[in-house]
C-alpha atoms as a PDB file:
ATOM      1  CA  UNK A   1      11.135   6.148  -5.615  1.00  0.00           C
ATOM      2  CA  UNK A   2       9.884   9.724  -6.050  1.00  0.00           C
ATOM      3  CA  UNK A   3       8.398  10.597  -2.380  1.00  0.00           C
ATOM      4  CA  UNK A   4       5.643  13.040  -3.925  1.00  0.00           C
ATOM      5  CA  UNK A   5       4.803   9.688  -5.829  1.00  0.00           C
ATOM      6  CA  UNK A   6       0.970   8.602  -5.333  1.00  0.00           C
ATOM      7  CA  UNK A   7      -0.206   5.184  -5.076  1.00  0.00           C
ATOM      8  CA  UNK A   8      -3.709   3.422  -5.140  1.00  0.00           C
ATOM      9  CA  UNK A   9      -5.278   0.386  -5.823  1.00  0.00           C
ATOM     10  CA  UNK A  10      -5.486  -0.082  -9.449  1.00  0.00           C
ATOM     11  CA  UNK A  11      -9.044   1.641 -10.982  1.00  0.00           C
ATOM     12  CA  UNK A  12     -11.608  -0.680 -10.739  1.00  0.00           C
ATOM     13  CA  UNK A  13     -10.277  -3.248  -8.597  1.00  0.00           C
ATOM     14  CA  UNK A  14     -12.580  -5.949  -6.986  1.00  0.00           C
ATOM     15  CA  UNK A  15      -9.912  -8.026  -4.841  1.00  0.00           C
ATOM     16  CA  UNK A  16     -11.821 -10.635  -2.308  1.00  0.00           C
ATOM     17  CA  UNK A  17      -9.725 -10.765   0.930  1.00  0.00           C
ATOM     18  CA  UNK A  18      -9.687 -13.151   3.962  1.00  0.00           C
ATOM     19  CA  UNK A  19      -7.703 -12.425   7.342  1.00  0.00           C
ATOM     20  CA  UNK A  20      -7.268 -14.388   9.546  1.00  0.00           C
ATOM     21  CA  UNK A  21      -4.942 -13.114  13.115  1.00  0.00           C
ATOM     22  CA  UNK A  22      -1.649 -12.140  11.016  1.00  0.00           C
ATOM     23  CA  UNK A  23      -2.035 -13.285   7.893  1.00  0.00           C
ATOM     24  CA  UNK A  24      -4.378 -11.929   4.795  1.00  0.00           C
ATOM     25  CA  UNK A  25      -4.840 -13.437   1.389  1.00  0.00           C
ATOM     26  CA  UNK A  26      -6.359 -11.477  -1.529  1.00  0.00           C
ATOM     27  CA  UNK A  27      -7.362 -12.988  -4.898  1.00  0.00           C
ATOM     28  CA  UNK A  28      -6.877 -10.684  -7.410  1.00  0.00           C
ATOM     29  CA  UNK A  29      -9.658 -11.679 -10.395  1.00  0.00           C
ATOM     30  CA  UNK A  30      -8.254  -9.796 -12.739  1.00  0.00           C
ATOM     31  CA  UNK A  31      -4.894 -11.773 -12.505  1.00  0.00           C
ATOM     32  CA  UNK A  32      -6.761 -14.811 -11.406  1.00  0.00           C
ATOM     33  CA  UNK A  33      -3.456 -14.736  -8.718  1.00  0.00           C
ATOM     34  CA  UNK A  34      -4.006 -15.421  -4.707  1.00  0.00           C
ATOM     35  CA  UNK A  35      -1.374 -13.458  -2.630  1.00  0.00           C
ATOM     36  CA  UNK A  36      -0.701 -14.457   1.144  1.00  0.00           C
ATOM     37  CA  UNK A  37       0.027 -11.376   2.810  1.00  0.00           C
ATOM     38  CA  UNK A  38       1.499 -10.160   6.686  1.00  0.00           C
ATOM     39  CA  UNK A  39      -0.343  -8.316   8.674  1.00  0.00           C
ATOM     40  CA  UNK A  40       2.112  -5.156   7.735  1.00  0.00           C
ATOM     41  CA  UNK A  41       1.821  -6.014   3.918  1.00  0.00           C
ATOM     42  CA  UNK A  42      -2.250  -5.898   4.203  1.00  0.00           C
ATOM     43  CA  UNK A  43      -2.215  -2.857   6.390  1.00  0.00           C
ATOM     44  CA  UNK A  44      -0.634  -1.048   3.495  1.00  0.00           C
ATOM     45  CA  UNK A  45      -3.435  -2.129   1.342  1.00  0.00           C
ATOM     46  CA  UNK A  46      -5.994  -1.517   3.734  1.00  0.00           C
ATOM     47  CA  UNK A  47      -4.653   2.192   4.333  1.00  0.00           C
ATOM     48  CA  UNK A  48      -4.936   2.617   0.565  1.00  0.00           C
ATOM     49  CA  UNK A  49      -8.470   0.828   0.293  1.00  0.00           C
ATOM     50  CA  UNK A  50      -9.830   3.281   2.806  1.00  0.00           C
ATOM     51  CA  UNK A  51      -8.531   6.470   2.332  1.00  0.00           C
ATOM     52  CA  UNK A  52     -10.526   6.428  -0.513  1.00  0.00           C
ATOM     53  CA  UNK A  53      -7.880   8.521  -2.695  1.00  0.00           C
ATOM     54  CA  UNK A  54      -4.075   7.984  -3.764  1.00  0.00           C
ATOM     55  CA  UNK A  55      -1.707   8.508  -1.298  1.00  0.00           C
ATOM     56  CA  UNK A  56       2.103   9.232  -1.124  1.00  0.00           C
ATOM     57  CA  UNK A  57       4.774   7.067   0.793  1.00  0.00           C
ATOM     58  CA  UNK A  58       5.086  10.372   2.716  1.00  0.00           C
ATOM     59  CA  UNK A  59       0.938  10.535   3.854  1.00  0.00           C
ATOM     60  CA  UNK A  60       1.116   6.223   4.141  1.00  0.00           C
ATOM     61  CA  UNK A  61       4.329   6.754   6.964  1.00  0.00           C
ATOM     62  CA  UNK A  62       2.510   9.327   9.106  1.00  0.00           C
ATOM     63  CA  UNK A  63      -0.715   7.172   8.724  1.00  0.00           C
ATOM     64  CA  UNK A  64       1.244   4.549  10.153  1.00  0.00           C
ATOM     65  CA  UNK A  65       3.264   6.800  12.368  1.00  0.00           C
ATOM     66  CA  UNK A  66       0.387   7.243  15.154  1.00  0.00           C
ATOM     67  CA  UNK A  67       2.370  11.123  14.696  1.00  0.00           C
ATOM     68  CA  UNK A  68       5.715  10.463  16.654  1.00  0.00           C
ATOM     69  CA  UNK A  69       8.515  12.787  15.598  1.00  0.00           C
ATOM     70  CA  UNK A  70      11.345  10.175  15.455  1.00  0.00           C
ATOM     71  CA  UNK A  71      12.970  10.235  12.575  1.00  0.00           C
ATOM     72  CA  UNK A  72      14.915   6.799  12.652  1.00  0.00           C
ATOM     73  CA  UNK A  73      11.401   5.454  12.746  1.00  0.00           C
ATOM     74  CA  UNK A  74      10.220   7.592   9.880  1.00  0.00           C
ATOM     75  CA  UNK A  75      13.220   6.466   7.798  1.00  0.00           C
ATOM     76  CA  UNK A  76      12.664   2.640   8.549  1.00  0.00           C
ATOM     77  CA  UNK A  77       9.252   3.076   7.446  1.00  0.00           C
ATOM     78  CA  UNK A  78       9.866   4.602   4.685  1.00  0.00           C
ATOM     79  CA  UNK A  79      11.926   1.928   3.195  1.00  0.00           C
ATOM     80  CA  UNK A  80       9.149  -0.592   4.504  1.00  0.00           C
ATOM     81  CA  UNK A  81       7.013   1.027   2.633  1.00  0.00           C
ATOM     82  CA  UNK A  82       9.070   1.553  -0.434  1.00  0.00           C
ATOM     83  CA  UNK A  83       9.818  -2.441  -0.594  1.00  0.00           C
ATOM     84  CA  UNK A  84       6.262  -3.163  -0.004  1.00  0.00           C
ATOM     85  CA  UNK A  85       4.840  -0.663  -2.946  1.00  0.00           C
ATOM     86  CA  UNK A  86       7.416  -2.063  -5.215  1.00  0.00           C
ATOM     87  CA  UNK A  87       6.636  -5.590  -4.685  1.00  0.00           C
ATOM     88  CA  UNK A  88       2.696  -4.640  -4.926  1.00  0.00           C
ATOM     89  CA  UNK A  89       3.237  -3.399  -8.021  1.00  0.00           C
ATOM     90  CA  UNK A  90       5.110  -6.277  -9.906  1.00  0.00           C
ATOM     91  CA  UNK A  91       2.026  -8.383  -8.620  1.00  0.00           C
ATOM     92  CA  UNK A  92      -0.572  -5.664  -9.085  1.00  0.00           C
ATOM     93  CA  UNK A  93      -2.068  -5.066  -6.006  1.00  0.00           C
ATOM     94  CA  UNK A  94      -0.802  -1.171  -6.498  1.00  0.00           C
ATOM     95  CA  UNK A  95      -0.273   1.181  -8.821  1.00  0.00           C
ATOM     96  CA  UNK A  96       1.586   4.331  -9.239  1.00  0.00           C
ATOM     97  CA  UNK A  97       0.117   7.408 -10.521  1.00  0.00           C
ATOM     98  CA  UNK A  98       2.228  10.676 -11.555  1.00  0.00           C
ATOM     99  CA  UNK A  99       1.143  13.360  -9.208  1.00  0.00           C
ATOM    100  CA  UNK A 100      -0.862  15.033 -11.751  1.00  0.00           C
ATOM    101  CA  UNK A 101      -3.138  12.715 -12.711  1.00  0.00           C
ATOM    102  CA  UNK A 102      -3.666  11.761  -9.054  1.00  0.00           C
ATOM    103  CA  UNK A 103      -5.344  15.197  -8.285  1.00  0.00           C
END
């Protein structure tokens, strides 16, 4: 995955969600599909929801940072984060926008 690669939720999304202590499910209506989700998986759609503008893998892992300079960490999140946009996308909960058109 490009890093400089921005993701959102998809335009004009109107997904219901329930949490309850570590687990989320959202019902996508457009798909008419219900997604159980960890508290990690939701917390990258959450971060999305309410940043209220695409973001890059790069912006998502020092949102989720809390700013520590490790890079090990960084690097592991990353990946998390890579896995997690991927699979959002095959179920469309995400999508990816070229960096133009995200501006």
């Amino acid at each position: 995955m490009e890093p400089d690669q921005y993701w959102r939720l998809p335009s004009g999304s109107q997904f219901d969600w329930r949490k309850w202590d570590d687990d989320c499910v959202v019902f996508n209506p457009h798909s008419g599909s219900t997604h159980l989700l960890s508290e990690a998986g939701a917390a990258v759609l959450f971060a999305l929801r309410d940043a209220g503008q695409p973001m890059t893998i790069k912006q998502m892992a020092l949102y989720f940072s809390d700013g520590a300079n490790e890079n090990n960490r960084a690097d592991d999140l990353t990946i998390q984060l890579e896995t997690s946009l991927a699979e959002f996308e095959r179920i469309g909960l995400v999508e990816r926008l070229a960096e133009q058109s995200a501006l």
